[in-house]
N, C-alpha and C. Protein backbone atom coordinates (compact mmCIF):
# COMPACT_ATOMS: atom_id res chain seq x y z
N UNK A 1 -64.39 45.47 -1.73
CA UNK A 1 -62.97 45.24 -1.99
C UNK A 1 -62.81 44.50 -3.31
N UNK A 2 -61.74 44.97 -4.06
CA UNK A 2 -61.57 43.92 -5.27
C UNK A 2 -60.79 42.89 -4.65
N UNK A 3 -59.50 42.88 -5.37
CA UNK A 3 -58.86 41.65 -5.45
C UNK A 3 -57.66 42.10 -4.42
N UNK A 4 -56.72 41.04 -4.36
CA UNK A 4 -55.80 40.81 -3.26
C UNK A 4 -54.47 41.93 -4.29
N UNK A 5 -54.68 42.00 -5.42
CA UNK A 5 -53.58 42.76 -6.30
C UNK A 5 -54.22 44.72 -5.73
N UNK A 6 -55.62 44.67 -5.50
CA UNK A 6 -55.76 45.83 -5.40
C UNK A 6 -55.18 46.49 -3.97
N UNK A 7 -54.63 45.73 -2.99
CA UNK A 7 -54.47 46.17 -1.59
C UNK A 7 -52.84 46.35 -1.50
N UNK A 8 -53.06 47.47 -1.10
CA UNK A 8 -51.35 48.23 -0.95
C UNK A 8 -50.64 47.52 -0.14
N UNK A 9 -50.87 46.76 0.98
CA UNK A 9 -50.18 45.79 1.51
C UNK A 9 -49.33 44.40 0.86
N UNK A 10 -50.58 44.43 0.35
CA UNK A 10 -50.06 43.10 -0.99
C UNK A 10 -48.83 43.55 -1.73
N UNK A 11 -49.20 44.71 -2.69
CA UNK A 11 -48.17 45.82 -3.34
C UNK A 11 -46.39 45.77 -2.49
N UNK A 12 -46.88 46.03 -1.42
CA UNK A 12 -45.87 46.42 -0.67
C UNK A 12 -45.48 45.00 -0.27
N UNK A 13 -46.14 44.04 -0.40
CA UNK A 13 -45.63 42.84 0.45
C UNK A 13 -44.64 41.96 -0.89
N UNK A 14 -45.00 42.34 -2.39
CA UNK A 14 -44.57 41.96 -3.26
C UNK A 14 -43.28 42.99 -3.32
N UNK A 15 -43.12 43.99 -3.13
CA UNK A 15 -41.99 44.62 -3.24
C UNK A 15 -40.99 44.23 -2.29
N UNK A 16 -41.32 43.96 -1.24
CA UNK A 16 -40.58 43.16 -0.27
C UNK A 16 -39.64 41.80 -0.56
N UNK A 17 -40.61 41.33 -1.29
CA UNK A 17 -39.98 40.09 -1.71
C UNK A 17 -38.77 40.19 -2.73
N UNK A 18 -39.12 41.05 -3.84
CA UNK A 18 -37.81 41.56 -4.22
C UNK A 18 -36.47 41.89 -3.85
N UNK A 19 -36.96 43.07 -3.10
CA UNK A 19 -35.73 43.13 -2.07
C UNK A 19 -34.91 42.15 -1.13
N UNK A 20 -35.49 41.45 -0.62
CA UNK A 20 -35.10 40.29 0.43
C UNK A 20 -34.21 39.52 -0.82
N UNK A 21 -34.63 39.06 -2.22
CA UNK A 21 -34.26 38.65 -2.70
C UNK A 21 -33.06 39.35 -3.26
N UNK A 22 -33.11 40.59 -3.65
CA UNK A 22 -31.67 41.22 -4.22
C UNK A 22 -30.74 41.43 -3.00
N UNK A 23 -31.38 41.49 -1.42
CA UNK A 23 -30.31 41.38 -0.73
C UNK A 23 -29.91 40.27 -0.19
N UNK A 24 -30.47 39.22 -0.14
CA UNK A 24 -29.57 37.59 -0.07
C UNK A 24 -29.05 37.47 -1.47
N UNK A 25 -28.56 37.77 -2.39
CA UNK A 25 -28.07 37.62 -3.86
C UNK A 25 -26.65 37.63 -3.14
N UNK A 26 -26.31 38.36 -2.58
CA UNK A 26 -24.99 39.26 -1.75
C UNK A 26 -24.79 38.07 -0.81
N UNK A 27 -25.81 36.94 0.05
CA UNK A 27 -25.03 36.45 0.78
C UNK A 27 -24.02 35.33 0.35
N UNK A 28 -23.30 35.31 1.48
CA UNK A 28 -22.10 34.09 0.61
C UNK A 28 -23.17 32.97 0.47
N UNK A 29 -22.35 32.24 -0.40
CA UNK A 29 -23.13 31.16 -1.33
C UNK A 29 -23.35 29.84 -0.22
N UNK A 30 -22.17 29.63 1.02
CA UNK A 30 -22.78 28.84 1.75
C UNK A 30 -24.18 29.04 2.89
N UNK A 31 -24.64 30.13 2.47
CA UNK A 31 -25.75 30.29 3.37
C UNK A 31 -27.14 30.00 2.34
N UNK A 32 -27.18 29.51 0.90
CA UNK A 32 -28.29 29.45 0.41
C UNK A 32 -28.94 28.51 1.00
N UNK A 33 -28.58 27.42 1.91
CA UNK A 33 -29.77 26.42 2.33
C UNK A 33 -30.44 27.38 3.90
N UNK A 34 -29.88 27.93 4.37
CA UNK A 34 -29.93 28.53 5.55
C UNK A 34 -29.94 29.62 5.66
N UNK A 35 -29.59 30.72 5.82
CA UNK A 35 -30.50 32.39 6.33
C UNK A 35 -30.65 32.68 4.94
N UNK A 36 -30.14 32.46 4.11
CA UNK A 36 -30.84 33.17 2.11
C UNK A 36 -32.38 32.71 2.45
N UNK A 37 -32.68 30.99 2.06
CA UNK A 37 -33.60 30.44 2.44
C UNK A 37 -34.71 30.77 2.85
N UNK A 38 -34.47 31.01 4.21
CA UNK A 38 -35.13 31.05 5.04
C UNK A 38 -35.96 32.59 4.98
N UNK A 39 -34.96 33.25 4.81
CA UNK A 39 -35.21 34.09 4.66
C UNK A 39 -36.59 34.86 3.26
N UNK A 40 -36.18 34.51 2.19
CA UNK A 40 -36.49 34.44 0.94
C UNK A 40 -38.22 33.88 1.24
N UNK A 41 -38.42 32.58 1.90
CA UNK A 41 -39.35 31.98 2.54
C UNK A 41 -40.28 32.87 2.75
N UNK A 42 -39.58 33.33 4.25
CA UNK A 42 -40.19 34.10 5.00
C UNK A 42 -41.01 35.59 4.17
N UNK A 43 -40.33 35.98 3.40
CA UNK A 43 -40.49 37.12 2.44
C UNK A 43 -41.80 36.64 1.73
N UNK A 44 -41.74 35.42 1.04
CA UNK A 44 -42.80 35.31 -0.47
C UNK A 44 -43.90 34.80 0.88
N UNK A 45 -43.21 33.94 1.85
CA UNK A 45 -44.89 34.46 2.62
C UNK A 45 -46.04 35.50 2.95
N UNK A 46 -45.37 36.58 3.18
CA UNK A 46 -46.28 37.91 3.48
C UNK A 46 -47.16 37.82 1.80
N UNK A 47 -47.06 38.44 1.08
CA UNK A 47 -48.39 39.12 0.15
C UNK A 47 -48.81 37.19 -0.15
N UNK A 48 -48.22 36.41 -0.08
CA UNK A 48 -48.99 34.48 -0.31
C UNK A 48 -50.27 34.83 0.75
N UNK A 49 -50.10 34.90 1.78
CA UNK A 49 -50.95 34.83 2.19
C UNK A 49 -52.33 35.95 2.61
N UNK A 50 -51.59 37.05 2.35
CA UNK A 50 -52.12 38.44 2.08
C UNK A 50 -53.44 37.43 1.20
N UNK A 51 -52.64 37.14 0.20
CA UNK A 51 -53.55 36.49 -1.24
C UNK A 51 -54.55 35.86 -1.15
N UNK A 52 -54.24 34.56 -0.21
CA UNK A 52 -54.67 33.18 0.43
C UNK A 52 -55.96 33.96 0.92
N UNK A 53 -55.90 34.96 2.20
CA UNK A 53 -56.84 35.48 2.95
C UNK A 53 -57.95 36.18 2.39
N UNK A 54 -57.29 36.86 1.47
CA UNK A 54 -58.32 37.51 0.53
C UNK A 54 -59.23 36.50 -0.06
N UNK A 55 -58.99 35.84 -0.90
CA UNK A 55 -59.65 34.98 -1.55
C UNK A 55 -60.61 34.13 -0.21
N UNK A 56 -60.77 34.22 0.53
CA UNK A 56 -61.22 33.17 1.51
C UNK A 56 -62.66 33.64 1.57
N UNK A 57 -63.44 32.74 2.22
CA UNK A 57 -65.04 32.98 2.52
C UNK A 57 -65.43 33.95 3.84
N UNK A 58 -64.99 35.44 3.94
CA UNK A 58 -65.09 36.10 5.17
C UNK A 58 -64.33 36.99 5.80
N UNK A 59 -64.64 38.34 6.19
CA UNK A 59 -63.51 39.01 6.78
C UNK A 59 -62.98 38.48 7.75
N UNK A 60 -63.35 37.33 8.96
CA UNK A 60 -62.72 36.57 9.85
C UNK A 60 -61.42 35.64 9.45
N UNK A 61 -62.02 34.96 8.57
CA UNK A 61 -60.70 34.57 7.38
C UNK A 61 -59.27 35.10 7.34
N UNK A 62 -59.90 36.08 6.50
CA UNK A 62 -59.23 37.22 6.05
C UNK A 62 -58.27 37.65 7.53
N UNK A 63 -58.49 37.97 8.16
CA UNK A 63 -57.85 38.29 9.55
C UNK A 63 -57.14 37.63 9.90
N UNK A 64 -57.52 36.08 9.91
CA UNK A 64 -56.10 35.49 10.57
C UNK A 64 -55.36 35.26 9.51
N UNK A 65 -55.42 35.40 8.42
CA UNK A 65 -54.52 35.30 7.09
C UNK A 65 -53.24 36.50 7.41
N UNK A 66 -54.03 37.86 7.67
CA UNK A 66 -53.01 39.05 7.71
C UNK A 66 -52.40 38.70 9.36
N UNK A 67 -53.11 37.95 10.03
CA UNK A 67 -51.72 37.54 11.17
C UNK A 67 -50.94 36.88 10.86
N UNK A 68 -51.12 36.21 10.13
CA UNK A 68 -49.88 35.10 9.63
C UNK A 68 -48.91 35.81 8.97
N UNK A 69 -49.30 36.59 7.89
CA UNK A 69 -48.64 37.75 7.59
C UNK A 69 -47.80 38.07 8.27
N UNK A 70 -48.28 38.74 9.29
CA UNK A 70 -47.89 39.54 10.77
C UNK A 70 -46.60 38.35 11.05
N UNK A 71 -46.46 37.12 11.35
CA UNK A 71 -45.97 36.24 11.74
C UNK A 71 -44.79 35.84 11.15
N UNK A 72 -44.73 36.18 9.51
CA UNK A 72 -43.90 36.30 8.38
C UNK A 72 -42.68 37.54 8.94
N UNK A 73 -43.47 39.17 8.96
CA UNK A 73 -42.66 40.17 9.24
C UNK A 73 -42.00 39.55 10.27
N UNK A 74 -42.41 39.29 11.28
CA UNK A 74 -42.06 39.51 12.31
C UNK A 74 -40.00 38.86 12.17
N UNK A 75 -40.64 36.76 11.53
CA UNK A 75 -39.63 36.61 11.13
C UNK A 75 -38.64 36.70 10.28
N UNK A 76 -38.87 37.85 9.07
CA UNK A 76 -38.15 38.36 8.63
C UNK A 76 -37.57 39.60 8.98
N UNK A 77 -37.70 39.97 10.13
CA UNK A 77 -37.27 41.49 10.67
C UNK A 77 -36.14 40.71 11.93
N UNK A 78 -36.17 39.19 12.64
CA UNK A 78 -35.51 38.68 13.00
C UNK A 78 -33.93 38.12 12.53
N UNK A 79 -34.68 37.68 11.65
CA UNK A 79 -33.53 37.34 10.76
C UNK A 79 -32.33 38.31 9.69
N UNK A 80 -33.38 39.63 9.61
CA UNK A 80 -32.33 41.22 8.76
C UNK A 80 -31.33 41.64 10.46
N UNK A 81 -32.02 40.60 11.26
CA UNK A 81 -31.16 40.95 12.53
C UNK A 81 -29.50 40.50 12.67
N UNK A 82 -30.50 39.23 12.57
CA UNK A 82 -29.10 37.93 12.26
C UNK A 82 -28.28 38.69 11.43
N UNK A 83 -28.53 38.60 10.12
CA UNK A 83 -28.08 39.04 9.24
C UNK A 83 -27.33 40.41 9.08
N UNK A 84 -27.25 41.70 10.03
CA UNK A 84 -26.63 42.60 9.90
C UNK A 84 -25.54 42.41 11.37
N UNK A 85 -25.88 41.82 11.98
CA UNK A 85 -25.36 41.26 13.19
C UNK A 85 -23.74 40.51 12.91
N UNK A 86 -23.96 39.54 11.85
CA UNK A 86 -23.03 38.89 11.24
C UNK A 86 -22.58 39.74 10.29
N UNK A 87 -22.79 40.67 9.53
CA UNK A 87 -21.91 41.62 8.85
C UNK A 87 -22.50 40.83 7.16
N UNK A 88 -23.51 40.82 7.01
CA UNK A 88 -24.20 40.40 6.04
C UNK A 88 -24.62 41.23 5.42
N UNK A 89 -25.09 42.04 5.91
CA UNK A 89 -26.01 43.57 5.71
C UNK A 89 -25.71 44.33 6.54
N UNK A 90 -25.49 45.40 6.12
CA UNK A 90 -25.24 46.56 6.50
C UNK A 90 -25.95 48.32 6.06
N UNK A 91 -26.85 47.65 5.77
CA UNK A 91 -28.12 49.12 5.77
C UNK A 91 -29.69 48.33 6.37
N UNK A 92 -30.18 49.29 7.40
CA UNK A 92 -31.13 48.68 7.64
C UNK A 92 -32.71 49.19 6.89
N UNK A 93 -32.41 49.89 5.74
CA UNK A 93 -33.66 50.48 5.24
C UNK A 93 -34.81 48.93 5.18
N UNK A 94 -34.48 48.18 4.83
CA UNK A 94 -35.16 46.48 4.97
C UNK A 94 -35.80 46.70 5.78
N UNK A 95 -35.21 46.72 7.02
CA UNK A 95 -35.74 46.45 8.05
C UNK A 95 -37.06 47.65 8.96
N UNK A 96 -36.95 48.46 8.00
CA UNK A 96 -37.48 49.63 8.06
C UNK A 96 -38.86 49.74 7.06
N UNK A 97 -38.41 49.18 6.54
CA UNK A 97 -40.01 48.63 5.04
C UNK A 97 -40.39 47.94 5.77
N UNK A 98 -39.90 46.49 6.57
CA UNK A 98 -40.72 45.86 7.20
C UNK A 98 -41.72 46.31 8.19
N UNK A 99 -40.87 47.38 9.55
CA UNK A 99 -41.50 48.09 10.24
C UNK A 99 -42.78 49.10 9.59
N UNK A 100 -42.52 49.76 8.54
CA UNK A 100 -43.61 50.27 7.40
C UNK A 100 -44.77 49.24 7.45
N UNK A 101 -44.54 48.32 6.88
CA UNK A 101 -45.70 46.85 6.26
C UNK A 101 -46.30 46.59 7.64
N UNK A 102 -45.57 46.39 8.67
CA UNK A 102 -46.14 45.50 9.92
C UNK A 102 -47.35 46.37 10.34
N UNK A 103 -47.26 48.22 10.27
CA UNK A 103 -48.02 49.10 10.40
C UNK A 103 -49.10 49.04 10.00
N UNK A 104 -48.82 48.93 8.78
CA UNK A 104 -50.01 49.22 7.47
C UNK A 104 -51.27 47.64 7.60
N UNK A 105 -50.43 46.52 7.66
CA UNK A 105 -51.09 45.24 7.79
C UNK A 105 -51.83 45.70 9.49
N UNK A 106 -51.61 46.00 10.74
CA UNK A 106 -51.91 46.34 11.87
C UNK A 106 -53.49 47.41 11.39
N UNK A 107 -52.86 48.31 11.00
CA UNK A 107 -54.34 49.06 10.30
C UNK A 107 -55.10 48.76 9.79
N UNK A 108 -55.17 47.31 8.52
CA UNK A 108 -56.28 46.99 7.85
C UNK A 108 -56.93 46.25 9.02
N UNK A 109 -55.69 45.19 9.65
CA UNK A 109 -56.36 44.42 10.79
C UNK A 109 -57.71 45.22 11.53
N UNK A 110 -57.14 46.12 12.03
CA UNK A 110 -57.96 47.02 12.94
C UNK A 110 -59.19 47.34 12.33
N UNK A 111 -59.08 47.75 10.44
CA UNK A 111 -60.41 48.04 9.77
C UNK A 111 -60.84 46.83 9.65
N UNK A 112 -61.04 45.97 9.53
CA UNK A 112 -61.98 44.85 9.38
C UNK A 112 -62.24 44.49 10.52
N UNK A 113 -61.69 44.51 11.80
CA UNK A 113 -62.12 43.71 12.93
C UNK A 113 -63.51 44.97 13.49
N UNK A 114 -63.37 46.27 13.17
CA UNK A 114 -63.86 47.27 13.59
C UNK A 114 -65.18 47.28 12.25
N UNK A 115 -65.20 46.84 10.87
CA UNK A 115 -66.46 46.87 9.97
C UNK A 115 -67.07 45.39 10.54
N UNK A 116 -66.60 44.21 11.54
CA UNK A 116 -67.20 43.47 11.74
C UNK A 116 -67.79 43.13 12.83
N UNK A 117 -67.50 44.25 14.02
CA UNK A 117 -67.90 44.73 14.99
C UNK A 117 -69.41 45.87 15.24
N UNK A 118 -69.51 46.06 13.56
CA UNK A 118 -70.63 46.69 13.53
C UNK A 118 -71.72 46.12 12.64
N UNK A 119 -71.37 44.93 12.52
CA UNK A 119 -73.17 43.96 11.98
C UNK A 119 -73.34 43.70 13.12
């Protein structure tokens, strides 16, 4: 494996963050301490720690890094909830990249727990 820039998850976890960010741009301005926030948070977490894990001493590492990950989607697919719920958002393609990412991160999971199952 190279680097944490070479893994399409990462890719995808950085594109994420964009988005989350151009769609809290839109929320009203009294929500920047609270669902923008939080949200935004939740977002630059996924490929941070994508990053974090990579760099670490071990595919075991590495694994619970992409759960945390996992832990990130999860609460940012909660919160595009909140958020379209309250009439904040109103397209769920977001929430649909997330469902994409949660996949793709689930699959590498599975390849490393399965290349470390065979030393």
């Amino acid at each position: 494996m190279g680097t944490h820039k070479d893994l399409d998850v990462w890719k995808l976890g950085i594109q994420l963050v964009k988005d989350v960010y151009a769609a809290t741009s839109k929320f009203p301005k009294e929500e920047s301490f609270g669902l923008t926030s939080q949200l935004r948070r939740a977002a630059v977490s996924v490929p941070a720690n994508i990053a974090e894990g990579a760099a670490r001493n071990g595919k075991k590492e590495f694994i619970q890094f992409l759960y945390v990950s996992l832990g990130s989607l999860s609460e940012i697919e909660t919160l595009l909830i909140i958020a379209e719920d309250i009439n904040y958002l109103d397209d769920t393609s977001l929430r649909e990249r997330v469902t994409s990412l949660r996949m793709k991160l689930l699959n590498l999971i599975a390849y490393f727990k399965s290349k470390s199952k065979k030393k």
